[in-house]
PDB file of N, CA and C in Angstrom:
ATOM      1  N   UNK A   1     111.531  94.673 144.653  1.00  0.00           N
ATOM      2  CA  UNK A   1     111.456  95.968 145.288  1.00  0.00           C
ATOM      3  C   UNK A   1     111.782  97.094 144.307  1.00  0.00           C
ATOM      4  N   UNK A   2     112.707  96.975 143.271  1.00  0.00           N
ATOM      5  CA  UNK A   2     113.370  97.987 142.628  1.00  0.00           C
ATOM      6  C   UNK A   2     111.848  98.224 141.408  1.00  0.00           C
ATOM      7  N   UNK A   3     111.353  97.119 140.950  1.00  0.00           N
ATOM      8  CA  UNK A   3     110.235  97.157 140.132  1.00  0.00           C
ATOM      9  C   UNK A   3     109.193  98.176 140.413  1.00  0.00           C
ATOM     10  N   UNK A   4     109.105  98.263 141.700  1.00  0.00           N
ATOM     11  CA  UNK A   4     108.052  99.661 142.420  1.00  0.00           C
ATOM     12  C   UNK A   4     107.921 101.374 141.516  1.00  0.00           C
ATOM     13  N   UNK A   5     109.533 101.244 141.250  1.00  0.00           N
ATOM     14  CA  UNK A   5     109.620 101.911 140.660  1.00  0.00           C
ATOM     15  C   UNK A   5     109.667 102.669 139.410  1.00  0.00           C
ATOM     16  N   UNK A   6     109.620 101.395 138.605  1.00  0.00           N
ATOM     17  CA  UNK A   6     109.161 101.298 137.099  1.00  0.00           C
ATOM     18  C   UNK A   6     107.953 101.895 136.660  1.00  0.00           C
ATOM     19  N   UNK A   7     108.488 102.817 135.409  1.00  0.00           N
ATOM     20  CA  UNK A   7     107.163 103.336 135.099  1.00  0.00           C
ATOM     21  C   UNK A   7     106.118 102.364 133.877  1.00  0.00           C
ATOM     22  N   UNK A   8     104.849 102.368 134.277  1.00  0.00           N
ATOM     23  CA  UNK A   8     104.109 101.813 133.160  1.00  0.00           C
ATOM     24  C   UNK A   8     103.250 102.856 132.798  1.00  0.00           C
ATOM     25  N   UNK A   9     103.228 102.172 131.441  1.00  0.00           N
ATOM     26  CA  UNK A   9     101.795 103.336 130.764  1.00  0.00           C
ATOM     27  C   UNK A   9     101.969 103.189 129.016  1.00  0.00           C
ATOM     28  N   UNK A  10     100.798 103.620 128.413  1.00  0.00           N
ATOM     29  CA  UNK A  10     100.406 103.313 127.217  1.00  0.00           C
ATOM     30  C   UNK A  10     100.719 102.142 126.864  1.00  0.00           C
ATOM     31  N   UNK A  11     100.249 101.344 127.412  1.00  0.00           N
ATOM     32  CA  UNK A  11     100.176  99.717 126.937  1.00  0.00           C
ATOM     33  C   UNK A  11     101.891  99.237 127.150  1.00  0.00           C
ATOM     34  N   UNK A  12     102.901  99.818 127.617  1.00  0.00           N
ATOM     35  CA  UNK A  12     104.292  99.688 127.527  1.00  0.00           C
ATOM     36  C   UNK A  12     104.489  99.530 128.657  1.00  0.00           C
ATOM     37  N   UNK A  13     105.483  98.955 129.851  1.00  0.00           N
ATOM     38  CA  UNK A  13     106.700  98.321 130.800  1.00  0.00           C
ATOM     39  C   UNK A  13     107.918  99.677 130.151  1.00  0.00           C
ATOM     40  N   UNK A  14     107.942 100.113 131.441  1.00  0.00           N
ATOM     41  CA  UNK A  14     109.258 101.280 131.324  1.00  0.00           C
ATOM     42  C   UNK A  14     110.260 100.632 132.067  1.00  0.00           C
ATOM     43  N   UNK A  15     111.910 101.478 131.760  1.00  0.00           N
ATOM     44  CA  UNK A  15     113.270 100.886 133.077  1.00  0.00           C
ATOM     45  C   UNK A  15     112.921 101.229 134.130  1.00  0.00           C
ATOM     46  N   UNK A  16     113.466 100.840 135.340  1.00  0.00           N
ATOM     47  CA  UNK A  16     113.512 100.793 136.293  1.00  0.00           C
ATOM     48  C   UNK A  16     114.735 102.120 136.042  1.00  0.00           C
ATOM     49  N   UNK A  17     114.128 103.356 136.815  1.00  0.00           N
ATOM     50  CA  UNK A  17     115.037 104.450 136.729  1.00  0.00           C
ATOM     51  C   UNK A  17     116.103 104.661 137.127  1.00  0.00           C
ATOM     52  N   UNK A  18     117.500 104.767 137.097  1.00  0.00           N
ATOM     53  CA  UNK A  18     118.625 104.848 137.811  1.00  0.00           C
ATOM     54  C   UNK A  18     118.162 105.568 139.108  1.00  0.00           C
ATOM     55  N   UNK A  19     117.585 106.281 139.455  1.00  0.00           N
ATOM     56  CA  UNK A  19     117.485 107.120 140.553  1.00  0.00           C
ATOM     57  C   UNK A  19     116.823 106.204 141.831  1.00  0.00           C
ATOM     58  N   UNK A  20     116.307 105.257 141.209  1.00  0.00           N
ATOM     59  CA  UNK A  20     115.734 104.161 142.104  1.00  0.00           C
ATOM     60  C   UNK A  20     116.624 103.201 142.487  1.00  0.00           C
ATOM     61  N   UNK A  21     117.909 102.538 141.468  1.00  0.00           N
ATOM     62  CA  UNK A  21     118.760 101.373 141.933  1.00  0.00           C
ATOM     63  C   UNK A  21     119.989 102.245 142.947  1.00  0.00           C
ATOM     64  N   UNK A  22     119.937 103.986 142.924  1.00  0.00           N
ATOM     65  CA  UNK A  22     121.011 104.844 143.433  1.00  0.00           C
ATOM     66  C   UNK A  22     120.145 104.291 144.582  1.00  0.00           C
ATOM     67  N   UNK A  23     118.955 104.729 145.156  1.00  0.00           N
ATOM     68  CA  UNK A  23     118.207 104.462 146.201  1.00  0.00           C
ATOM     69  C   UNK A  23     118.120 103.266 147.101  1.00  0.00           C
ATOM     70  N   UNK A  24     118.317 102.182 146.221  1.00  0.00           N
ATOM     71  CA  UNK A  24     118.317 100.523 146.835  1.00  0.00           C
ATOM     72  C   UNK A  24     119.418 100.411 147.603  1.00  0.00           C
ATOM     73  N   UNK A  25     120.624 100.973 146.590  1.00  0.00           N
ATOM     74  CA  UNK A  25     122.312 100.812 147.151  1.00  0.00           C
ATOM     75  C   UNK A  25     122.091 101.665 148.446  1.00  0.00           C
ATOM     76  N   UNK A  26     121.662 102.958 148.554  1.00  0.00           N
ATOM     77  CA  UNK A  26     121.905 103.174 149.911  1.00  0.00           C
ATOM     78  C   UNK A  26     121.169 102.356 150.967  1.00  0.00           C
ATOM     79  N   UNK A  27     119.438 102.326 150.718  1.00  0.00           N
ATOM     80  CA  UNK A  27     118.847 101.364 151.552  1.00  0.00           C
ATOM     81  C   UNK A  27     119.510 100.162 152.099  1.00  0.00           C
ATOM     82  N   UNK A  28     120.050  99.506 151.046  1.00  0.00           N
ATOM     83  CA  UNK A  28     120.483  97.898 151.409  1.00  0.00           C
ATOM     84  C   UNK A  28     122.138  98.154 150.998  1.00  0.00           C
ATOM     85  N   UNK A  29     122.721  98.371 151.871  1.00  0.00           N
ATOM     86  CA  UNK A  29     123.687  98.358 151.369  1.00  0.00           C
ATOM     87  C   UNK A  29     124.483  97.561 150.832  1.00  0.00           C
ATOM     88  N   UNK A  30     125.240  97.031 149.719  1.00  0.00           N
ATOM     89  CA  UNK A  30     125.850  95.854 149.424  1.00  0.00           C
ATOM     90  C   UNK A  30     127.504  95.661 149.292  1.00  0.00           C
ATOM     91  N   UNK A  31     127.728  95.037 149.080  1.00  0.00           N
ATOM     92  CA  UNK A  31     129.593  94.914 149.095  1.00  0.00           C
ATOM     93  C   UNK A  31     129.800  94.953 147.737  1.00  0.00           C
ATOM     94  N   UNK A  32     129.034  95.175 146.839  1.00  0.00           N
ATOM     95  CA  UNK A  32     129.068  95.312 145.244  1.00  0.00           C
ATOM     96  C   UNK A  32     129.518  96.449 144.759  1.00  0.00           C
ATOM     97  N   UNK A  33     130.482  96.761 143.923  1.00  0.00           N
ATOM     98  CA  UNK A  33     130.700  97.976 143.112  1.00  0.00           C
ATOM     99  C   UNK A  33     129.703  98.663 142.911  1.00  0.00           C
ATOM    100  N   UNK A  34     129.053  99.860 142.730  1.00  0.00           N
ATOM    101  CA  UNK A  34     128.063 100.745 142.122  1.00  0.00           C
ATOM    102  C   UNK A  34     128.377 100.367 141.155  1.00  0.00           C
ATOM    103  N   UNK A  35     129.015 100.452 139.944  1.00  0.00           N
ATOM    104  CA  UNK A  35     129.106 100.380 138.452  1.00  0.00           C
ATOM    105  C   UNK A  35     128.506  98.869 138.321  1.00  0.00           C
ATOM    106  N   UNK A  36     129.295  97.849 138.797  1.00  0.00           N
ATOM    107  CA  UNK A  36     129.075  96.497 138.352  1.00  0.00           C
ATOM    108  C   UNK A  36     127.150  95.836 138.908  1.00  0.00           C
ATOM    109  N   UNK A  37     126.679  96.709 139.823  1.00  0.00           N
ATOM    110  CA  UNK A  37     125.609  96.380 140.432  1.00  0.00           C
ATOM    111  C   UNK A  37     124.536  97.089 139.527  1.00  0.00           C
ATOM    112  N   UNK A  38     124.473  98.465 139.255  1.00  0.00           N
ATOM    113  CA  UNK A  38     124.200  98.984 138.203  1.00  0.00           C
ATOM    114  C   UNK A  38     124.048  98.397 136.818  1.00  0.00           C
ATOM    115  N   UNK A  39     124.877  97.918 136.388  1.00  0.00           N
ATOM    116  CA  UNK A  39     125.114  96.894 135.377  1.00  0.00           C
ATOM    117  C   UNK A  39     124.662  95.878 135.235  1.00  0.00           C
ATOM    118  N   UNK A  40     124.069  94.984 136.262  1.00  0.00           N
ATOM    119  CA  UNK A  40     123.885  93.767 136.472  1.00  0.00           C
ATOM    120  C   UNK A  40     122.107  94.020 136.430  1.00  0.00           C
ATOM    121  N   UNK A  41     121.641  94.916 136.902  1.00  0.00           N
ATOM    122  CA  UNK A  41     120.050  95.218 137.417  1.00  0.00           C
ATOM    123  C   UNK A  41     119.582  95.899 136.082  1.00  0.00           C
ATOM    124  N   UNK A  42     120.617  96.740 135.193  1.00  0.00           N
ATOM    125  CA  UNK A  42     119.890  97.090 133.922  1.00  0.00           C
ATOM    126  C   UNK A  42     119.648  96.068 132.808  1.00  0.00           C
ATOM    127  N   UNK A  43     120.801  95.071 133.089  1.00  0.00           N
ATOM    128  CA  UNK A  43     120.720  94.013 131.817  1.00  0.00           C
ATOM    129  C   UNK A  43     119.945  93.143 131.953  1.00  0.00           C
ATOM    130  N   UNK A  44     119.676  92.942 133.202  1.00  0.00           N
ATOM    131  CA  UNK A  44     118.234  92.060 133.568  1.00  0.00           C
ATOM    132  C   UNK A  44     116.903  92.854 133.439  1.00  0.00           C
ATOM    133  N   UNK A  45     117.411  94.063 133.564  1.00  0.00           N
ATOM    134  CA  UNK A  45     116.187  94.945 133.308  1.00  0.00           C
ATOM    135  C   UNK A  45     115.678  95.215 131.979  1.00  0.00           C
ATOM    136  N   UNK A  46     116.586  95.270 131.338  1.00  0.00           N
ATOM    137  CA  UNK A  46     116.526  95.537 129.503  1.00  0.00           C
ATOM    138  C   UNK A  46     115.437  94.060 128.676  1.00  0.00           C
ATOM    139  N   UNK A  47     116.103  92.885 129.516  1.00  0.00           N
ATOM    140  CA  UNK A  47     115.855  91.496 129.211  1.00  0.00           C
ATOM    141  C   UNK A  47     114.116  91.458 129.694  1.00  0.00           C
ATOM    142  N   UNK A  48     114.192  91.723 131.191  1.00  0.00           N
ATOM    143  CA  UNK A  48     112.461  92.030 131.296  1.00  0.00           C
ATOM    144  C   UNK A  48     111.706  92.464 130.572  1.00  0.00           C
ATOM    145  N   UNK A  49     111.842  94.065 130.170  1.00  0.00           N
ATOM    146  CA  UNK A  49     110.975  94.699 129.671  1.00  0.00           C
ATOM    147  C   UNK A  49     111.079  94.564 127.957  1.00  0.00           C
ATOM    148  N   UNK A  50     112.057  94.067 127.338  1.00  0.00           N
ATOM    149  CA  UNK A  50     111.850  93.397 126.466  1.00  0.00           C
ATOM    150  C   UNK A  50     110.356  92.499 126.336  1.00  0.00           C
ATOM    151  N   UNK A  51     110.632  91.356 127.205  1.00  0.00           N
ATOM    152  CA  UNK A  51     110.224  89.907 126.907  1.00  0.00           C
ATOM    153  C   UNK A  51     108.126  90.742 127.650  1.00  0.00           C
ATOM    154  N   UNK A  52     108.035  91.468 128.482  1.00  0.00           N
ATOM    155  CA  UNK A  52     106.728  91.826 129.075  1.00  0.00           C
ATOM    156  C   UNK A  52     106.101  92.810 127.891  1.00  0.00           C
ATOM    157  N   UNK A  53     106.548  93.471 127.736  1.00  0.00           N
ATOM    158  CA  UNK A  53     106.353  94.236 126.284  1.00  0.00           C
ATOM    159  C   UNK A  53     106.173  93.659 124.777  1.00  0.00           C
ATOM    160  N   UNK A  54     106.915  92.240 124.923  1.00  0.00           N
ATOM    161  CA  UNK A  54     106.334  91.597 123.584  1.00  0.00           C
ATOM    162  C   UNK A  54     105.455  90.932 123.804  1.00  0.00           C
ATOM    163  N   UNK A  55     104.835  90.610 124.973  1.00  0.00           N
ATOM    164  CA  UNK A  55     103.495  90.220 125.234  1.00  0.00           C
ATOM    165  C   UNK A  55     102.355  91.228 125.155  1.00  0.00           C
ATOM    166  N   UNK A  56     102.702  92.541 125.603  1.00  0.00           N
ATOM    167  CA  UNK A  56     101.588  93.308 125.768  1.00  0.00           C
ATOM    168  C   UNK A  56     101.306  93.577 124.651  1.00  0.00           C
ATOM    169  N   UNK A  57     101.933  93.959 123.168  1.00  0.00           N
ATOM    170  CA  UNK A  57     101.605  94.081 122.363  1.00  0.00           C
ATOM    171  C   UNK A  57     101.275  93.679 121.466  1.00  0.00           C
ATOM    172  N   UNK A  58      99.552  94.148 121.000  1.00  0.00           N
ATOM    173  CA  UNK A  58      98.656  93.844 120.483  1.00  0.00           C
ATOM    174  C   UNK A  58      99.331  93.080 118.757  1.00  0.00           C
ATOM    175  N   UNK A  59      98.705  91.315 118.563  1.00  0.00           N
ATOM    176  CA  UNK A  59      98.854  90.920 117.989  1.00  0.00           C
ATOM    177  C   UNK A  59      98.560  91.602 116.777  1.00  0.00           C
ATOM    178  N   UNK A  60      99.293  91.756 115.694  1.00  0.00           N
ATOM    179  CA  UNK A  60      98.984  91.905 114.497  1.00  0.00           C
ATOM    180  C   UNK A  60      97.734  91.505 113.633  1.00  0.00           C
ATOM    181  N   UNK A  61      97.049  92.237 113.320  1.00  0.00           N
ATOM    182  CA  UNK A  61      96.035  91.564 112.188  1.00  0.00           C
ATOM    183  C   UNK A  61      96.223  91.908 110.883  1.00  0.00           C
ATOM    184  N   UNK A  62      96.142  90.702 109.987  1.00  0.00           N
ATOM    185  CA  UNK A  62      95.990  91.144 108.580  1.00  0.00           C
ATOM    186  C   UNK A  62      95.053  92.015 107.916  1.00  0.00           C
ATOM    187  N   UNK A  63      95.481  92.754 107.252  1.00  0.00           N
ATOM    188  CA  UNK A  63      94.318  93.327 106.641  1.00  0.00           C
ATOM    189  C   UNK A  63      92.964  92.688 105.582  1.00  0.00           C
ATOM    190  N   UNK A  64      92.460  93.349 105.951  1.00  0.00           N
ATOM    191  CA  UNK A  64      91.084  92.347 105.009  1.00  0.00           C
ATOM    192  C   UNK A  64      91.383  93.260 103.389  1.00  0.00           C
ATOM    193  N   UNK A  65      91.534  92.607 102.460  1.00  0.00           N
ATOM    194  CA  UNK A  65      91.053  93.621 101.266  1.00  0.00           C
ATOM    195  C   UNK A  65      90.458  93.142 100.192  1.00  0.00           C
TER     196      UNK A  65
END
């Protein structure tokens, strides 16, 4: 659900914006700290768009010379 909100574009996977996980916490409310829940959704988030982004980008070619 929080992914909805992620921006994509120029061949790149963007974060999931804080203004969106502020949004989830009120929707769903949880028994979780804000800080520690926050924390938990960016580092998985960092780890995503890492690993989707080293796919999207275009393999290297050698140069011919």
């Amino acid at each position: 659900m929080l992914s909805c909100g992620r921006r994509v574009g120029f061949g790149a996977v963007g974060y999931i914006p804080l203004t969106e996980i502020e949004s989830y916490l009120r929707l769903f409310s949880t028994d979780e700290d804000f800080e520690y829940f926050t924390d938990c959704i960016r580092a998985m988030d960092a780890i995503y768009v890492a690993s989707v982004n080293r796919k999207l980008k275009p393999a290297s070619k050698p140069a011919n010379g």
